[in-house]
C-alpha atoms as a PDB file:
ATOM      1  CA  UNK A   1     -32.065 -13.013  19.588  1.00  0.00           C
ATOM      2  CA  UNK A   2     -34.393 -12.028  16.434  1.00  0.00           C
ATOM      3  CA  UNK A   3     -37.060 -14.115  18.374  1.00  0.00           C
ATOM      4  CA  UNK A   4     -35.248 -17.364  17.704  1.00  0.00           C
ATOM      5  CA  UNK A   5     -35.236 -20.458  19.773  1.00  0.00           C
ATOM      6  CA  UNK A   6     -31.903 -22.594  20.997  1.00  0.00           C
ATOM      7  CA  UNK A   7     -33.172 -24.731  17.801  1.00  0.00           C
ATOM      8  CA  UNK A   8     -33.726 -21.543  16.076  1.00  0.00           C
ATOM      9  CA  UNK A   9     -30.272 -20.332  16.522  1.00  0.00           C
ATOM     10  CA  UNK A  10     -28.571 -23.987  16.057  1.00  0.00           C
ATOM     11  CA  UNK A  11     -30.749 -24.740  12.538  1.00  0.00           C
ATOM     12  CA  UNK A  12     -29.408 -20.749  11.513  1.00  0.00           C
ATOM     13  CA  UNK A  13     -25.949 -21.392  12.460  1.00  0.00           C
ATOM     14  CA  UNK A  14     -25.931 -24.385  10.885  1.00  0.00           C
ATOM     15  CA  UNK A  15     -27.330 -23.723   7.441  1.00  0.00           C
ATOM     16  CA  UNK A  16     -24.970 -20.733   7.384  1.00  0.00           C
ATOM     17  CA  UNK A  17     -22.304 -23.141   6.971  1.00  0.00           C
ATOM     18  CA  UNK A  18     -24.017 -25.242   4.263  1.00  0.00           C
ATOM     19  CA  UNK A  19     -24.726 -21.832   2.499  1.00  0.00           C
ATOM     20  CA  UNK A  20     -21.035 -21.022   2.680  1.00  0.00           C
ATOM     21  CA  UNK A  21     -20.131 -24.215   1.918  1.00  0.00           C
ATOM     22  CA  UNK A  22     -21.949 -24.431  -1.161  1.00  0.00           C
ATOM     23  CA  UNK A  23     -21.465 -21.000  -2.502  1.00  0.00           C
ATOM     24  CA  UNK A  24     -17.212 -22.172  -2.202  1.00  0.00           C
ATOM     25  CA  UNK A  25     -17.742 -25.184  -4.298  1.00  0.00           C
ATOM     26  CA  UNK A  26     -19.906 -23.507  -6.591  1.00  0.00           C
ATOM     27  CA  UNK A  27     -17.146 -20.721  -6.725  1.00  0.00           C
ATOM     28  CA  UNK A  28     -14.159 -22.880  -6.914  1.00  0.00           C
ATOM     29  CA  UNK A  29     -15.214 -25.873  -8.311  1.00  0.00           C
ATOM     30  CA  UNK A  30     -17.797 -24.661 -10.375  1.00  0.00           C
ATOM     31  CA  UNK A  31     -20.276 -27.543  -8.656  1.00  0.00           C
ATOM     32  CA  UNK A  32     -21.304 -28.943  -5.357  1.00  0.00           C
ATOM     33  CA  UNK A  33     -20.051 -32.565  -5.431  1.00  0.00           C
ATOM     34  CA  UNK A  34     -20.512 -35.270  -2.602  1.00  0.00           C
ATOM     35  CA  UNK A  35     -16.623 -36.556  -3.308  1.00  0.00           C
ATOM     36  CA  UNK A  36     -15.043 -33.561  -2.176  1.00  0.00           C
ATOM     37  CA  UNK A  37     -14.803 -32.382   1.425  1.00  0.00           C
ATOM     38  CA  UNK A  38     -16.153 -29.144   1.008  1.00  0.00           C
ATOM     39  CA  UNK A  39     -19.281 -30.902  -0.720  1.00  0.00           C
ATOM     40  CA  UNK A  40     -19.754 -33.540   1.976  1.00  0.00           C
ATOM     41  CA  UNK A  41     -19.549 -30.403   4.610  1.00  0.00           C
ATOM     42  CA  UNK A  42     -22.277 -28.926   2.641  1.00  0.00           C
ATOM     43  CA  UNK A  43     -24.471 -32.384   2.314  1.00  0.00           C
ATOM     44  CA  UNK A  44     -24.256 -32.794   5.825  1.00  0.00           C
ATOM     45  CA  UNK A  45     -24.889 -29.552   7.370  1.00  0.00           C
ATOM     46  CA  UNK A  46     -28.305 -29.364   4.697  1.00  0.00           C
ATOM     47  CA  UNK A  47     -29.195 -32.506   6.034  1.00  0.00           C
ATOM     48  CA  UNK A  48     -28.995 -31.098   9.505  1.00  0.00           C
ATOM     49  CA  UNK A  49     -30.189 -27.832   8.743  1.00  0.00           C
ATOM     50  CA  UNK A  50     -33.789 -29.733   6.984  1.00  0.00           C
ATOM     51  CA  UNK A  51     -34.292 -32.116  10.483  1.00  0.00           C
ATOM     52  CA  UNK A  52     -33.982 -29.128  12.251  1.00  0.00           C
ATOM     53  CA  UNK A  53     -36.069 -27.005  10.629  1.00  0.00           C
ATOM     54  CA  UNK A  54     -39.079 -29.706  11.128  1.00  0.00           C
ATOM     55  CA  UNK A  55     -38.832 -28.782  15.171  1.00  0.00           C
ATOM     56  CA  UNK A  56     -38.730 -25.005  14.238  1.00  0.00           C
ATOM     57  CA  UNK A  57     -41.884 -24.700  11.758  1.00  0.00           C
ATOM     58  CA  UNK A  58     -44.288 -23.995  13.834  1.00  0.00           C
ATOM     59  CA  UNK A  59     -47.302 -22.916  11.911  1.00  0.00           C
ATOM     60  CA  UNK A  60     -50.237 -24.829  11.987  1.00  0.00           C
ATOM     61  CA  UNK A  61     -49.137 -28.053  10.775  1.00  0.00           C
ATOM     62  CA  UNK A  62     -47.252 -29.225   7.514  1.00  0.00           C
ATOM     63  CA  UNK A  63     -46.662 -26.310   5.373  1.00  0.00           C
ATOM     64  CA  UNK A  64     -44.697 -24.996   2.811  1.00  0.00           C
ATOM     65  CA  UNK A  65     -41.130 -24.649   4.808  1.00  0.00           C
ATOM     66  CA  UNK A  66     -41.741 -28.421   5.826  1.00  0.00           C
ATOM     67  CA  UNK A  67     -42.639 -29.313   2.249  1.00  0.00           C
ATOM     68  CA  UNK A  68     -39.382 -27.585   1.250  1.00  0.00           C
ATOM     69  CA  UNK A  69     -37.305 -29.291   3.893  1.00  0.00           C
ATOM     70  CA  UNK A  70     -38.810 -32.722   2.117  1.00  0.00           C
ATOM     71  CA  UNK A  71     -37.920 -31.850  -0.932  1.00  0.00           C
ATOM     72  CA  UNK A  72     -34.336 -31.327   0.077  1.00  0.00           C
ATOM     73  CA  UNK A  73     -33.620 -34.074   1.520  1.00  0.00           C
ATOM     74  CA  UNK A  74     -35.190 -35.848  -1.265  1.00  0.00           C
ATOM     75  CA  UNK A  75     -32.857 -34.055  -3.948  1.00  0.00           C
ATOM     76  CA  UNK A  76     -29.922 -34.179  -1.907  1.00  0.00           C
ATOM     77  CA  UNK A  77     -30.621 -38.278  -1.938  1.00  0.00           C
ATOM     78  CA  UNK A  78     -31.217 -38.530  -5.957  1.00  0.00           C
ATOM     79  CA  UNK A  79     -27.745 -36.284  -6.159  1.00  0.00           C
ATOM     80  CA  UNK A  80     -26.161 -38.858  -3.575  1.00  0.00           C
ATOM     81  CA  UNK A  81     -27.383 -42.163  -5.428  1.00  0.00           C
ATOM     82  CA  UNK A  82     -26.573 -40.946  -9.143  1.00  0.00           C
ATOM     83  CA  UNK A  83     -22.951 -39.759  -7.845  1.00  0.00           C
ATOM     84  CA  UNK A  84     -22.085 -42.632  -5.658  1.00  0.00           C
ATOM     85  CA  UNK A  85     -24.747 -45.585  -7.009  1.00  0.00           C
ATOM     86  CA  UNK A  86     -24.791 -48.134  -9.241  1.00  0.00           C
ATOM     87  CA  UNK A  87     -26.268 -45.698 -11.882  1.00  0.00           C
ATOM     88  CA  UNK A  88     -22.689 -43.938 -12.404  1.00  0.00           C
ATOM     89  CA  UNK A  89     -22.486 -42.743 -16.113  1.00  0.00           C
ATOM     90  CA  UNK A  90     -22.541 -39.285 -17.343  1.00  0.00           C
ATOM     91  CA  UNK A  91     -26.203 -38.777 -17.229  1.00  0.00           C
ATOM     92  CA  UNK A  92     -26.363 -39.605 -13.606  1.00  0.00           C
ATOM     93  CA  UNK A  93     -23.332 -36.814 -13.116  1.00  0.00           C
ATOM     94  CA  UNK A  94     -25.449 -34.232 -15.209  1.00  0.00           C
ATOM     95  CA  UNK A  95     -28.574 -35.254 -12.812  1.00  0.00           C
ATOM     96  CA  UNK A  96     -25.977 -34.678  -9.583  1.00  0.00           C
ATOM     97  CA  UNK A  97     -24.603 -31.825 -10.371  1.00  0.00           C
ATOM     98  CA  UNK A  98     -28.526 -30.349 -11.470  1.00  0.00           C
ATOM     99  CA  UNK A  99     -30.068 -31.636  -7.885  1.00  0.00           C
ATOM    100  CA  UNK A 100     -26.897 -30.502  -5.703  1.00  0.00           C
ATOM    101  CA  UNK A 101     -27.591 -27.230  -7.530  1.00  0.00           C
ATOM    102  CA  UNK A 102     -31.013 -27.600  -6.751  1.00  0.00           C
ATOM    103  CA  UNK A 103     -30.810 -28.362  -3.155  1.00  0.00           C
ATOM    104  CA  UNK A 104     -28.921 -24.786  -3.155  1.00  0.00           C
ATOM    105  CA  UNK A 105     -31.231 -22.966  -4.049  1.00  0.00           C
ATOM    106  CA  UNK A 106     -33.536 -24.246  -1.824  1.00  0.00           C
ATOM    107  CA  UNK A 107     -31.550 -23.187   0.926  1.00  0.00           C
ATOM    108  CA  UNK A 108     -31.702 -19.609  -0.783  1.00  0.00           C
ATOM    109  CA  UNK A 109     -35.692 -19.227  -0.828  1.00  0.00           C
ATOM    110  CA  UNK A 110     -36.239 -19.461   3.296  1.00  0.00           C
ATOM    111  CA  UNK A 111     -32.874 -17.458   3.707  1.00  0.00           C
ATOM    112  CA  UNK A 112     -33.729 -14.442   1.871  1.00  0.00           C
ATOM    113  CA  UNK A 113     -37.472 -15.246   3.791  1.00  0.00           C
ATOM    114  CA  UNK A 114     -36.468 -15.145   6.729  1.00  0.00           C
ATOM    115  CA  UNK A 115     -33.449 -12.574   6.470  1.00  0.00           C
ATOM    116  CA  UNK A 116     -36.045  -9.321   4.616  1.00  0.00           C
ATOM    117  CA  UNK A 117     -39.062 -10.495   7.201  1.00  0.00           C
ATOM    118  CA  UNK A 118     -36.812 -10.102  10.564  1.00  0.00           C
ATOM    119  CA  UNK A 119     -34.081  -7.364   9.581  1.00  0.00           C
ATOM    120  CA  UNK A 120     -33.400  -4.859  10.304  1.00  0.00           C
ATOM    121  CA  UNK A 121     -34.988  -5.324  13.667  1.00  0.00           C
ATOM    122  CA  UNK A 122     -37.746  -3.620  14.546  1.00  0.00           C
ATOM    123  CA  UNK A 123     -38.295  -2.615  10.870  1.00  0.00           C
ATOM    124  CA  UNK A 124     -38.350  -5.450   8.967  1.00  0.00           C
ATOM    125  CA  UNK A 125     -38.066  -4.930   5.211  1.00  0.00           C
ATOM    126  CA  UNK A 126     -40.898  -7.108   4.369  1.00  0.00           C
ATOM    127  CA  UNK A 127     -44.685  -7.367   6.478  1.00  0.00           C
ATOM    128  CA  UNK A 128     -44.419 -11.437   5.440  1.00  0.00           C
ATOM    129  CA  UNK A 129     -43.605 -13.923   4.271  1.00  0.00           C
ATOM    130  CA  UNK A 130     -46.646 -13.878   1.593  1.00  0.00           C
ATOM    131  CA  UNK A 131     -44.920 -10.304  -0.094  1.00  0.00           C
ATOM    132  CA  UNK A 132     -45.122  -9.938  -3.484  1.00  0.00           C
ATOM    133  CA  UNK A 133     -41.116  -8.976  -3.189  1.00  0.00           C
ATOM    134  CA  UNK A 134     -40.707 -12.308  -2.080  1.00  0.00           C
ATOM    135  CA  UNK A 135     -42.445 -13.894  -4.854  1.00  0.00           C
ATOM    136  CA  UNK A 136     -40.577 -11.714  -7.171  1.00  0.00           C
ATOM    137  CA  UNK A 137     -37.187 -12.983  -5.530  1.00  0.00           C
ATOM    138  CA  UNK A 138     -37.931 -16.301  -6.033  1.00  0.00           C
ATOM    139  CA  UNK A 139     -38.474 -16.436  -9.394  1.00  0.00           C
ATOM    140  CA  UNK A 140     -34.988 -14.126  -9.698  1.00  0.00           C
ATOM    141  CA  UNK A 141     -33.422 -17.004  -7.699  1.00  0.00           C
ATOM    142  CA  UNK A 142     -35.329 -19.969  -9.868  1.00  0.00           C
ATOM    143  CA  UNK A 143     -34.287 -18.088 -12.912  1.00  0.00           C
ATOM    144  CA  UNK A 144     -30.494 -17.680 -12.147  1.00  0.00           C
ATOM    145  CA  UNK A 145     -30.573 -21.690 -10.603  1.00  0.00           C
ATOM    146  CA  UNK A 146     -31.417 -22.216 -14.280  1.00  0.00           C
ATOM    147  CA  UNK A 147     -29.218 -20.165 -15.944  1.00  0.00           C
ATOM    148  CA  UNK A 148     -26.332 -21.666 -13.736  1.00  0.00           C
ATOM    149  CA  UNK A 149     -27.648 -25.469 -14.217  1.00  0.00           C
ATOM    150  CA  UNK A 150     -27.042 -24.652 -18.021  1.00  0.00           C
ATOM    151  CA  UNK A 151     -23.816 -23.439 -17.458  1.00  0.00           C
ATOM    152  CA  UNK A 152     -23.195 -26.550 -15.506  1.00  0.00           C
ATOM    153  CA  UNK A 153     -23.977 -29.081 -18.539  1.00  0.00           C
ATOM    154  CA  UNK A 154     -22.473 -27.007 -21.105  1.00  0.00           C
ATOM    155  CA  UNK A 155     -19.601 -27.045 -19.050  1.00  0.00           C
ATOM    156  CA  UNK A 156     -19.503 -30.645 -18.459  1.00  0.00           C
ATOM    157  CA  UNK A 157     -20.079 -31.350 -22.267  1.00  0.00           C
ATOM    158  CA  UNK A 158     -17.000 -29.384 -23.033  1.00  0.00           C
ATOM    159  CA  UNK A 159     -15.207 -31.473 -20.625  1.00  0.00           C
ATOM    160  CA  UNK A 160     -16.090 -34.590 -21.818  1.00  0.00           C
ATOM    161  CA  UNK A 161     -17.699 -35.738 -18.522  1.00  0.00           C
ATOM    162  CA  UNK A 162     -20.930 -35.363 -20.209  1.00  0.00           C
ATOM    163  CA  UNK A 163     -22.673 -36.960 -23.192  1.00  0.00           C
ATOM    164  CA  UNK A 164     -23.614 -34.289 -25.883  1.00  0.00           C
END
C-alpha cells in the first residue's frame, strides 16, 4: 500500500495517533502536557513513531528525516525534564509547553511530505520532496508554530502559571 513497508505502515499508523493526539490537547487543553493522559499518549507514540522512522529512511545514509527524528526526541526530552525535573518553576513550564509545541510541528513537516509526494496515487501532487511548495509549507507551518507558541505564553502569563 502507497509503496510502504510493514515498518512503513506501523511508523504511519502510529504517528497518526500522536498527530491526533496532539492536535486534541492542543484543542482542548490549549497545550500538549506530559501529566495528562492524552499528552503521555502523544509522548509515547512520537517516541515510537522517531525509532521507527530510523529503519524506514532509507536514503543514502543520515539525512534530513533522520536529523529530524533526532531532534524530536531531543525536544520531547528537554519538554520531559523541565515538566517533571528538578528544574520545575514557571520558566521551565513556558520551555515545556514551547518544545511539546515544537515536537508537533515536527511531526507536521514529514506528514504534509510525505502525504502531497504519494497522493493521490498515481498523481502525486508534488514531483519531491525538494518542491518549492514544500518549502513554502514549511515556513506556513514554522510561522503558525510561532504564532501559537505566543499564544501559549501570553496565555500562561494571564494565568499566573507564568512569570511576566
Amino acid at each position: 500500500m502507497l509503496g510502504l513497508t510493514t515498518l512503513g505502515l506501523l511508523h504511519t499508523a502510529v504517528s497518526l495517533v500522536a498527530v491526533a493526539a496532539g492536535a486534541l490537547a492542543l484543542l482542548r487543553q490549549g497545550a500538549i502536557t506530559g501529566r495528562t493522559q492524552l499528552g503521555q499518549v502523544y509522548v509515547i507514540t512520537t517516541v515510537i513513531t522517531c525509532l521507527t522512522g530510523f529503519g524506514i529512511f532509507q536514503h543514502g545514509g543520515f539525512g534530513k528525516p533522520h536529523a529530524l527524528g533526532l531532534l524530536t526526541l531531543i525536544v520531547l526530552a528537554l519538554a520531559w525534564w523541565m515538566e517533571h525535573g528538578a528544574a520545575a518553576s514557571a520558566w521551565a513550564r513556558i520551555v515545556a509547553t514551547v518544545a511539546y509545541s515544537a515536537s508537533f510541528l515536527f511531526h507536521l513537516i514529514p506528514a504534509i511530505t510525505e502525504t502531497s509526494t504519494r497522493l493521490p496515487l498515481g498523481a502525486p501532487l508534488l514531483a519531491s520532496a525538494e518542491a518549492p511548495e514544500l518549502k513554502a509549507a514549511t515556513g506556513v507551518l514554522a510561522l503558525l508554530f510561532l504564532a501559537g507558541a505566543a499564544w501559549q505564553v501570553l496565555r500562561m502569563r494571564r494565568s499566573g502559571t507564568a512569570p511576566a
